[in-house]
C-alpha atoms as a PDB file:
ATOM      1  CA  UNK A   1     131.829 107.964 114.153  1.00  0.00           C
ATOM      2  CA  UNK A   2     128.996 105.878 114.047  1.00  0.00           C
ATOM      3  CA  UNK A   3     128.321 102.855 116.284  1.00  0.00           C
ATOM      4  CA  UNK A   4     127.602 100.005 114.403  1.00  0.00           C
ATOM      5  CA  UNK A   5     123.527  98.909 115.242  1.00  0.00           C
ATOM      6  CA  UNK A   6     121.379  95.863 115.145  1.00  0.00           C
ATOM      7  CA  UNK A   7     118.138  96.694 112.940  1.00  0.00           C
ATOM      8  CA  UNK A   8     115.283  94.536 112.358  1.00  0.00           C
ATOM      9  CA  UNK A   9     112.816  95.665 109.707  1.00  0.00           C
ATOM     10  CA  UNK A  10     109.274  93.793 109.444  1.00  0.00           C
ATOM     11  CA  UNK A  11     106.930  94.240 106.440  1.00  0.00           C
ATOM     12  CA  UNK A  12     104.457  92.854 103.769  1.00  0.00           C
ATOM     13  CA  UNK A  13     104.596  94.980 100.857  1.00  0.00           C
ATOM     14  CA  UNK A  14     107.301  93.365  98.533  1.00  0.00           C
ATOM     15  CA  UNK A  15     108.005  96.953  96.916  1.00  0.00           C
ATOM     16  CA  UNK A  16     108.686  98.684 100.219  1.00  0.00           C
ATOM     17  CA  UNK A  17     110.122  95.444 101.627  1.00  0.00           C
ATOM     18  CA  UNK A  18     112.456  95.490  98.347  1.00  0.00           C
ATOM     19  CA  UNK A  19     113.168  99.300  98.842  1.00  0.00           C
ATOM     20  CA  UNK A  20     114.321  99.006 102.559  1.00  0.00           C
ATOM     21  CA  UNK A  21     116.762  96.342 101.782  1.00  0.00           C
ATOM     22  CA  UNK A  22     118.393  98.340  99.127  1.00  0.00           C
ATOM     23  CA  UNK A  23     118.859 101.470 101.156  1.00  0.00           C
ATOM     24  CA  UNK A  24     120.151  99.144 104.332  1.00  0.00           C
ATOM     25  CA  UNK A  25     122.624  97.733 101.628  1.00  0.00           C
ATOM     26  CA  UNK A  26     124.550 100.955 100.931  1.00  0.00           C
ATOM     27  CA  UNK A  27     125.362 101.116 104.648  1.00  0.00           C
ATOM     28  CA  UNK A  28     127.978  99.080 106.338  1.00  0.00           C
ATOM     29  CA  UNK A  29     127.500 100.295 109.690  1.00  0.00           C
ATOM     30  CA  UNK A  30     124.243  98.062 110.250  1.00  0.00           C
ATOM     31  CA  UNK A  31     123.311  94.335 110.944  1.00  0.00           C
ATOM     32  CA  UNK A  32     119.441  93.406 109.693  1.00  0.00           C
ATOM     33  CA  UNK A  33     117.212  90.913 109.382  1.00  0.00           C
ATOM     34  CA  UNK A  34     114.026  90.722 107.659  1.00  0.00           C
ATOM     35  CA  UNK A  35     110.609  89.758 108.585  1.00  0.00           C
ATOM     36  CA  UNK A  36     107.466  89.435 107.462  1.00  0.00           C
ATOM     37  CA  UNK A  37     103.914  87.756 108.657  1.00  0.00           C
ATOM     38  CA  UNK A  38     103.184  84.000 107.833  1.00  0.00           C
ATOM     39  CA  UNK A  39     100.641  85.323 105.827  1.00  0.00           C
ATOM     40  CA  UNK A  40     102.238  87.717 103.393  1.00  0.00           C
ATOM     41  CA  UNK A  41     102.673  88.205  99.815  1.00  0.00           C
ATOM     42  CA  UNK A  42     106.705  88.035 100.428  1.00  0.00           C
ATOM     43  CA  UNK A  43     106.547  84.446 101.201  1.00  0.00           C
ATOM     44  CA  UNK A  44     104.991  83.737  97.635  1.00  0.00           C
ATOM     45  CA  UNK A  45     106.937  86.166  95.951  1.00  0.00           C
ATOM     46  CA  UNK A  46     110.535  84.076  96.608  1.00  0.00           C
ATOM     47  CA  UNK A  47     111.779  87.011  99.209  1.00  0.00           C
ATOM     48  CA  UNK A  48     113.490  84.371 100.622  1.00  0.00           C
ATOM     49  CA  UNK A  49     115.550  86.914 102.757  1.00  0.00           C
ATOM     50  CA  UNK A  50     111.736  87.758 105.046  1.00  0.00           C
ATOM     51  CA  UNK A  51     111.594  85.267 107.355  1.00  0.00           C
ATOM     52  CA  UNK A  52     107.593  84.954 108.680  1.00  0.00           C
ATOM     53  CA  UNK A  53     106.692  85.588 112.461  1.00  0.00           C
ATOM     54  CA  UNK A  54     104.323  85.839 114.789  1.00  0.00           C
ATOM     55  CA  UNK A  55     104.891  89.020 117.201  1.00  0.00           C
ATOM     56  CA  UNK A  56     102.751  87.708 119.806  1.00  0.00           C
ATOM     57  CA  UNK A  57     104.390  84.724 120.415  1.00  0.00           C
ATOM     58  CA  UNK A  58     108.217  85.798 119.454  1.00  0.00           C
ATOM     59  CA  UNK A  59     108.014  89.106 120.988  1.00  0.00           C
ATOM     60  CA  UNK A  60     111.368  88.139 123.149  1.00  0.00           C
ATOM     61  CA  UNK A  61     113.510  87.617 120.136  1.00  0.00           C
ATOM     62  CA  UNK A  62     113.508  91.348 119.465  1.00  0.00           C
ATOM     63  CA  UNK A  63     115.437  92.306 122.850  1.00  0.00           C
ATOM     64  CA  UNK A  64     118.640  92.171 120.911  1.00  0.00           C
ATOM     65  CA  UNK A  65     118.233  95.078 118.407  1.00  0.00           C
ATOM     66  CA  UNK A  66     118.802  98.547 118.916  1.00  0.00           C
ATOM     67  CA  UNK A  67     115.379  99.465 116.705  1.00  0.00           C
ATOM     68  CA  UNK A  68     112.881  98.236 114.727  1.00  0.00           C
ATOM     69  CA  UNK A  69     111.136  99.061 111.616  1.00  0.00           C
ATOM     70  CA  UNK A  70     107.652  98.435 110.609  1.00  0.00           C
ATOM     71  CA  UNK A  71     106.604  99.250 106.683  1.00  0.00           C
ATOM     72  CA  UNK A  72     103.005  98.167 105.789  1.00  0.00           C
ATOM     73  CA  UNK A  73     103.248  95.143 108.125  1.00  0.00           C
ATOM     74  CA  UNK A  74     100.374  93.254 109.112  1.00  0.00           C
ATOM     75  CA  UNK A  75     100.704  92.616 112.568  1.00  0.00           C
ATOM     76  CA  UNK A  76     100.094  95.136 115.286  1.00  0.00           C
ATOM     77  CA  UNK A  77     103.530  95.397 117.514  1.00  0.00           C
ATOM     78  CA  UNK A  78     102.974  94.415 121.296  1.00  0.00           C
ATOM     79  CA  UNK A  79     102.931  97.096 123.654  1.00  0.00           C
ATOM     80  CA  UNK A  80     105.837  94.680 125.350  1.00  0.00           C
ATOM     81  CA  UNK A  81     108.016  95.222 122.185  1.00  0.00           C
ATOM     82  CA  UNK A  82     107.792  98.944 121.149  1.00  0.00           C
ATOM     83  CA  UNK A  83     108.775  99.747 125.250  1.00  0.00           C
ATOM     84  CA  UNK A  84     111.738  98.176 124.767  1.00  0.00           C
ATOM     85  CA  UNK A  85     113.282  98.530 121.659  1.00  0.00           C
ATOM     86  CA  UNK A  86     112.552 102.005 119.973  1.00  0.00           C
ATOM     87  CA  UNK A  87     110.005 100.999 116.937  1.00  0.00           C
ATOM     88  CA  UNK A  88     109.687 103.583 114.259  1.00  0.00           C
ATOM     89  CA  UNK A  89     106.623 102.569 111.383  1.00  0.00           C
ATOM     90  CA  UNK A  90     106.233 103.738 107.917  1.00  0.00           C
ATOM     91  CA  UNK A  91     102.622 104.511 107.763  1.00  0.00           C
ATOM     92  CA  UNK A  92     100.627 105.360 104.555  1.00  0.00           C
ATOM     93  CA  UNK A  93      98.334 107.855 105.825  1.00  0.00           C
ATOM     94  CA  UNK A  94      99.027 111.637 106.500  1.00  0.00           C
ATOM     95  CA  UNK A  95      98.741 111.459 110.763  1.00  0.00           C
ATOM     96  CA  UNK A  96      96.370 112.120 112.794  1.00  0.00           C
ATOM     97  CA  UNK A  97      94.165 111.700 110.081  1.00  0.00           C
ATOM     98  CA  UNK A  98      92.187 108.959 108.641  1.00  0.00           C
ATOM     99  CA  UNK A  99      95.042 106.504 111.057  1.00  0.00           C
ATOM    100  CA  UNK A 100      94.687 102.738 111.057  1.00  0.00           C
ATOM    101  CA  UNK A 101      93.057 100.544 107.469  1.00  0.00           C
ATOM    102  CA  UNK A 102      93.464 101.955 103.504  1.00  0.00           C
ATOM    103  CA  UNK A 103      93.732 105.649 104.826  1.00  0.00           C
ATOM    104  CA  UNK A 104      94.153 106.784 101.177  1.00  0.00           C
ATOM    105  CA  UNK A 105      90.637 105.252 100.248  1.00  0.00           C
ATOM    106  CA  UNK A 106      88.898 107.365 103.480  1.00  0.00           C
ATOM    107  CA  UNK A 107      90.541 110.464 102.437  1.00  0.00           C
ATOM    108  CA  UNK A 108      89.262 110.224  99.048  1.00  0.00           C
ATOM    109  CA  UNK A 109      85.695 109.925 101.031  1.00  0.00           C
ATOM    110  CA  UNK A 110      85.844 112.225 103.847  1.00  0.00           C
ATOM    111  CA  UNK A 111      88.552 114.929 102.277  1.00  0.00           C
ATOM    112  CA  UNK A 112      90.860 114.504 105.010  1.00  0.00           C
ATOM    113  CA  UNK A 113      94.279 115.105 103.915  1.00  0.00           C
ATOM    114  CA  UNK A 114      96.118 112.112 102.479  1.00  0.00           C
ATOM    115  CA  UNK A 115      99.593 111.123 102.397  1.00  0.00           C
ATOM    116  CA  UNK A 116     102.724 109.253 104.796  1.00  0.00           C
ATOM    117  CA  UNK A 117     104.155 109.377 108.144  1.00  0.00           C
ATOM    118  CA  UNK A 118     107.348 108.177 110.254  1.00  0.00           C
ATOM    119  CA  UNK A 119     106.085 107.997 113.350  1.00  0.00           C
ATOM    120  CA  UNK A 120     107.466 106.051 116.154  1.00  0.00           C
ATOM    121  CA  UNK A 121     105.596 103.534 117.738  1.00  0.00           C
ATOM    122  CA  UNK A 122     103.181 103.006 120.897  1.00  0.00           C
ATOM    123  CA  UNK A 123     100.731 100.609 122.152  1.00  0.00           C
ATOM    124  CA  UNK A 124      98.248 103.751 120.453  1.00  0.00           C
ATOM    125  CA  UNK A 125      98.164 102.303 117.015  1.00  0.00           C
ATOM    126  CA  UNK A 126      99.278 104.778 114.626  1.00  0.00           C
ATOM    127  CA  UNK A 127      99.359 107.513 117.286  1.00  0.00           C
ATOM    128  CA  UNK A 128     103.275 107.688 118.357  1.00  0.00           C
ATOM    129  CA  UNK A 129     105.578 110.793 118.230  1.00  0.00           C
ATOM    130  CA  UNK A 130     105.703 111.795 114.397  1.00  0.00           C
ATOM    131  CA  UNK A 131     109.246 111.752 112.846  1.00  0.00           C
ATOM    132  CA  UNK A 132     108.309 113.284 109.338  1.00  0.00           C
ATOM    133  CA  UNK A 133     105.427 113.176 106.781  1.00  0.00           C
ATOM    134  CA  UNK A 134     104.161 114.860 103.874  1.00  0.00           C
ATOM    135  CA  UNK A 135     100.789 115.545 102.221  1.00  0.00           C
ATOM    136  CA  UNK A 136      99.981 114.146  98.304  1.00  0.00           C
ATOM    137  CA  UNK A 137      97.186 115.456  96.376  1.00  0.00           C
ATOM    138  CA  UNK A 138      94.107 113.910  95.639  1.00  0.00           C
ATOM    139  CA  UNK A 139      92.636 114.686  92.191  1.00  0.00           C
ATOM    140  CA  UNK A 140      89.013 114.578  91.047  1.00  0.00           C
ATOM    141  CA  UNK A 141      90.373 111.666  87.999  1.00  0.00           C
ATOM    142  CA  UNK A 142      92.548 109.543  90.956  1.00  0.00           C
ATOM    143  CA  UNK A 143      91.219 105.719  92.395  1.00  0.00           C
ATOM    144  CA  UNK A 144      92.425 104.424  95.285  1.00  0.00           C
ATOM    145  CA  UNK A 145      95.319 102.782  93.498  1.00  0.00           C
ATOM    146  CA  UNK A 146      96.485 105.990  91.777  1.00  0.00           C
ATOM    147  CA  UNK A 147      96.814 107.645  95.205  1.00  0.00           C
ATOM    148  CA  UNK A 148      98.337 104.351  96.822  1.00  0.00           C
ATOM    149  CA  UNK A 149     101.130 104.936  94.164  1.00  0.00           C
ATOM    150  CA  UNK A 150     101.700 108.703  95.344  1.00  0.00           C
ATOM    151  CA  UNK A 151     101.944 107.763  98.595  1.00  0.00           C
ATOM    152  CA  UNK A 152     104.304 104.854  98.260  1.00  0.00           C
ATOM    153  CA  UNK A 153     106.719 107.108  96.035  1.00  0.00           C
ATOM    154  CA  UNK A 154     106.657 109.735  98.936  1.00  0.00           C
ATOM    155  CA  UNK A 155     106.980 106.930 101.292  1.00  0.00           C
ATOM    156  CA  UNK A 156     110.391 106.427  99.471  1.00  0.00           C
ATOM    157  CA  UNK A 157     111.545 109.704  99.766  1.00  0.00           C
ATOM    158  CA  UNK A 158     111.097 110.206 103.217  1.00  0.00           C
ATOM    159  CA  UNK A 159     112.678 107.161 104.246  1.00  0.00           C
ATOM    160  CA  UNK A 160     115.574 108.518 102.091  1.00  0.00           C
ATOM    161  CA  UNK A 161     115.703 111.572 104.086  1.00  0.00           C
ATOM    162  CA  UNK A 162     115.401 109.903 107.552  1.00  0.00           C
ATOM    163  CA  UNK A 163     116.877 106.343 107.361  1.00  0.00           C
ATOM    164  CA  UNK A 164     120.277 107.614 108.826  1.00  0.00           C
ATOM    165  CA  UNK A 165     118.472 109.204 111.650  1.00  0.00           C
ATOM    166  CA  UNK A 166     116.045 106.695 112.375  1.00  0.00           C
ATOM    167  CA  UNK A 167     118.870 104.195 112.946  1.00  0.00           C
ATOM    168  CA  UNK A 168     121.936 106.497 114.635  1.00  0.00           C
ATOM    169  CA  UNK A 169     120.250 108.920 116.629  1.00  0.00           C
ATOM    170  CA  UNK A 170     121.230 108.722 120.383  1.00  0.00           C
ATOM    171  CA  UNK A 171     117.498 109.388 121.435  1.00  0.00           C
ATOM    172  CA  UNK A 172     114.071 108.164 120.172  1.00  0.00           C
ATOM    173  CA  UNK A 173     112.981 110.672 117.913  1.00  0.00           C
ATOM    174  CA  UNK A 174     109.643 112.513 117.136  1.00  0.00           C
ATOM    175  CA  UNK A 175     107.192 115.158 118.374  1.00  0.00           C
ATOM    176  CA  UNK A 176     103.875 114.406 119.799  1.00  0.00           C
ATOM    177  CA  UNK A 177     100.222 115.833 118.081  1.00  0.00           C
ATOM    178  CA  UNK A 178      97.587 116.696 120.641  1.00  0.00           C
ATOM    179  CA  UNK A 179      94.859 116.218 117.529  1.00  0.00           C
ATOM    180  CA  UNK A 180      93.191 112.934 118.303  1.00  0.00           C
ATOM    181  CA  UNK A 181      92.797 112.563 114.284  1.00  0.00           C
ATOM    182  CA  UNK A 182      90.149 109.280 113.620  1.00  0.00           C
ATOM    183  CA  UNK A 183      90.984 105.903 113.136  1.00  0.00           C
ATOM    184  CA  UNK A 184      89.624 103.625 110.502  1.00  0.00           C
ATOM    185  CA  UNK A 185      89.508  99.223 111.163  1.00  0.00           C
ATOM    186  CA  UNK A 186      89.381  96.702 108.491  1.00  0.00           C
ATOM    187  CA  UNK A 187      85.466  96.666 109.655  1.00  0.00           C
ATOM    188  CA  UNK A 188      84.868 100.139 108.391  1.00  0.00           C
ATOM    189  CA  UNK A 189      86.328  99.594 105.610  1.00  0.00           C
ATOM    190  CA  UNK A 190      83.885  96.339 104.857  1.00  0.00           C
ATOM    191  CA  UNK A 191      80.854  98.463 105.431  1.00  0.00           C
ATOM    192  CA  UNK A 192      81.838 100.472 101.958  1.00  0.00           C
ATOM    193  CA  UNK A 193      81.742  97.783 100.304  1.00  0.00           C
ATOM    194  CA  UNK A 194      78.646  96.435  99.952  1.00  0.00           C
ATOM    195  CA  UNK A 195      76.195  98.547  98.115  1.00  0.00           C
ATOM    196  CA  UNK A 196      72.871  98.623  98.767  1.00  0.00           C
ATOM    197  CA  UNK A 197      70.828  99.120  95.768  1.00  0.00           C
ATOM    198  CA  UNK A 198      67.776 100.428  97.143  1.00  0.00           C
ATOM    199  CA  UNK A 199      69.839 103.495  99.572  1.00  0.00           C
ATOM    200  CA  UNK A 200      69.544 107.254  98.140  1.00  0.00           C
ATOM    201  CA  UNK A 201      72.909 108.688  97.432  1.00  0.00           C
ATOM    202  CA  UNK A 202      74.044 111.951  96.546  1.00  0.00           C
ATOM    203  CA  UNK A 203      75.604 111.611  93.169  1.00  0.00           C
ATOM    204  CA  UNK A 204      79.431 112.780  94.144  1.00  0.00           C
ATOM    205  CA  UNK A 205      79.113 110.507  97.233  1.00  0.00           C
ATOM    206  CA  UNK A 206      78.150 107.644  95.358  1.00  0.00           C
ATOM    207  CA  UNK A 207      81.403 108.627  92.599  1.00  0.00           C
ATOM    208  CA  UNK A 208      84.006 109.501  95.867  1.00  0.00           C
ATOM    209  CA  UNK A 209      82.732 106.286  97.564  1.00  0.00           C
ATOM    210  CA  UNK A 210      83.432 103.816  94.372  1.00  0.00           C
ATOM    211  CA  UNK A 211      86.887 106.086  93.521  1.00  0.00           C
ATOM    212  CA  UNK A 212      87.604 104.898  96.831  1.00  0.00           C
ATOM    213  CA  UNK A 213      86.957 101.254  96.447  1.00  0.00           C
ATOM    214  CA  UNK A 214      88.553 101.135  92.761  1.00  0.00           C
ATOM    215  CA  UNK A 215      92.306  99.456  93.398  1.00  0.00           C
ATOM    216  CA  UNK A 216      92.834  97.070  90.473  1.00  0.00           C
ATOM    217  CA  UNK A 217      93.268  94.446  90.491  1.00  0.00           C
ATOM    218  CA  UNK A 218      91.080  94.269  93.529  1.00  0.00           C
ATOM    219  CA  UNK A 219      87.305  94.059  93.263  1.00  0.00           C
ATOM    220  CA  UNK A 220      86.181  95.357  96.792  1.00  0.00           C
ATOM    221  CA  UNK A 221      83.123  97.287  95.721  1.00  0.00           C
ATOM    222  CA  UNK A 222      79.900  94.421  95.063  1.00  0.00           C
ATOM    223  CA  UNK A 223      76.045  94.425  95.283  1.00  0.00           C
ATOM    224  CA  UNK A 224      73.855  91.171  95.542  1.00  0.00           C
ATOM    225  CA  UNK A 225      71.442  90.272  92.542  1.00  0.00           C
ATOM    226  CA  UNK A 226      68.406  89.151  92.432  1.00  0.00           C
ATOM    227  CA  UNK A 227      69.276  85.347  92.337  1.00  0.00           C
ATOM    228  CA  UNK A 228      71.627  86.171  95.324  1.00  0.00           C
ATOM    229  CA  UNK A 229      74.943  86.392  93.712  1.00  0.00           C
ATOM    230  CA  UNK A 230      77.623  88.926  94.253  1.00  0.00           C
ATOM    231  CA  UNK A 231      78.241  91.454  91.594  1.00  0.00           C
ATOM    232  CA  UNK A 232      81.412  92.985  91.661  1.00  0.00           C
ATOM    233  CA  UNK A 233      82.646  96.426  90.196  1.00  0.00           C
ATOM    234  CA  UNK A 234      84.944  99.242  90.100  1.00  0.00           C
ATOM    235  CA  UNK A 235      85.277 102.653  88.058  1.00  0.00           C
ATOM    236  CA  UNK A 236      87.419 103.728  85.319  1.00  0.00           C
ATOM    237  CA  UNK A 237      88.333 107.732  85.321  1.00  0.00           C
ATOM    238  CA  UNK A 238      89.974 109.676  82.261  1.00  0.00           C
ATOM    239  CA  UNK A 239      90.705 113.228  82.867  1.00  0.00           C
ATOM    240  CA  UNK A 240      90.026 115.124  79.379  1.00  0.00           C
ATOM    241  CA  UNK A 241      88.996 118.177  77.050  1.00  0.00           C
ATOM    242  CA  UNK A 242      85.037 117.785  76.173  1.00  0.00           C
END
C-alpha cells in the first residue's frame, strides 16, 4: 500500500502544465500544488491553479514535500532545493546531448540525437541521474516546431510510464552517464540568429541552420537592411514527388 505523498510540480508550458495535472488527478494517493514563474505564459492563460514563484527567494517553502517536479520551467532549481527534496525534471532534449536551451533546434544543426529525458536533478543543470528517455527522429522536411511537437508527445508518454515511480519509489531513482554531452545557453542560441549577409555558407548549413530557427509563430531568424532595420524570416518545407 502506498503512502500517501506531498508533490509539488513547477512549469511554464501550459500543455505539459495541463497534462501533469490530469495524470495527478486520476490518483488519490497524492497532495499537489502548482507553480509556475512570474513570468510565464500560465499566468495569462487563466491557469489559475499555477501559482508564480521565485525559487531563489522561496526556496524554504519546498521542505515540506516529498518530491518535486520540474516540466519546461524557467527557473534553474537551487542547489539548496534539489539536496533536499528529491527533484526529478522533464527535459526536452535526448541527455547528454545538446543539454540546457531549444535542444531540438541544435540537434537539427549539429545531428546530435534529439528527443526527452527524466532525469533527476543536481546543481549540474541537466546533468542528474537519468530516469528514462527516448530518441525522435529528425526528418530532412521537419522545423524546429515540428520536432518540438515529437518531443512533447514522447514527453507524454514517458511521464505515463514513470509518474507512479517518480512519486512512490522508496529511493531517488536514476543511473548516472559518464558522457559529458554539451550544453547549449540562451546566448548560443542568440548567435544563430542573426544572419550575416556578407558570411559564406555551405548551402545545407545555411537550410539546417534556418530549419532550426523556423518555430511559428516565432520569428527568431533576422538580418539588418540597409536602412538598419531588422528583417525577419523563417522557412516553409513540403516533403513531395517531383
Amino acid at each position: 500500500m502506498f503512502e500517501r505523498k506531498k508533490v509539488f510540480v513547477l512549469s511554464d508550458n501550459c500543455e505539459m502544465a495541463s497534462f501533469i495535472k490530469a495524470l495527478l488527478d486520476e490518483s488519490s494517493m497524492v497532495d499537489v500544488d502548482y507553480f509556475c514563474s512570474p513570468v510565464s505564459p500560465l499566468r495569462s492563460s487563466g491557469f489559475d491553479w499555477a501559482s508564480p514563484v521565485n525559487l531563489k527567494n522561496n526556496v524554504n517553502v519546498y521542505s515540506g514535500y516529498d518530491i518535486g517536479i520540474s516540466c519546461h520551467s524557467k527557473q534553474i532549481f537551487p542547489e539548496e532545493l534539489v539536496n533536499s527534496v528529491p527533484c526529478y525534471n522533464v527535459h526536452p532534449g535526448y541527455n547528454p546531448f545538446n543539454k540546457g536551451w531549444y535542444p531540438q533546434a541544435f540537434s537539427i544543426i549539429n545531428g546530435l540525437p534529439a528527443g526527452c529525458t527524466i532525469h533527476r536533478m543536481t546543481a549540474d543543470i541537466d546533468g542528474g541521474p537519468i530516469v528514462d528517455q527516448a530518441m525522435v527522429p529528425i526528418y530532412s522536411d521537419d522545423v524546429s516546431e515540428t520536432v518540438y511537437r515529437r518531443v512533447l508527445e514522447k514527453e507524454k508518454e514517458l511521464l505515463r510510464l514513470n509518474i507512479d515511480n517518480l512519486i512512490f519509489s522508496s529511493k531517488p531513482l536514476g543511473r548516472l552517464v559518464e558522457d559529458k554531452g554539451n550544453y547549449n545557453s540562451v546566448s548560443d542560441f542568440r548567435a544563430l540568429q542573426l544572419i550575416d549577409l556578407d558570411e559564406e555558407v555551405r548551402i545545407g548549413d545555411f537550410i539546417n541552420r534556418m530549419r532550426a530557427l523556423s518555430h511559428p509563430p516565432y520569428w527568431n531568424a533576422f538580418f539588418v537592411d540597409t536602412e538598419g532595420q531588422k528583417v525577419f524570416l523563417r522557412v516553409e518545407t513540403k516533403k513531395g514527388i517531383q
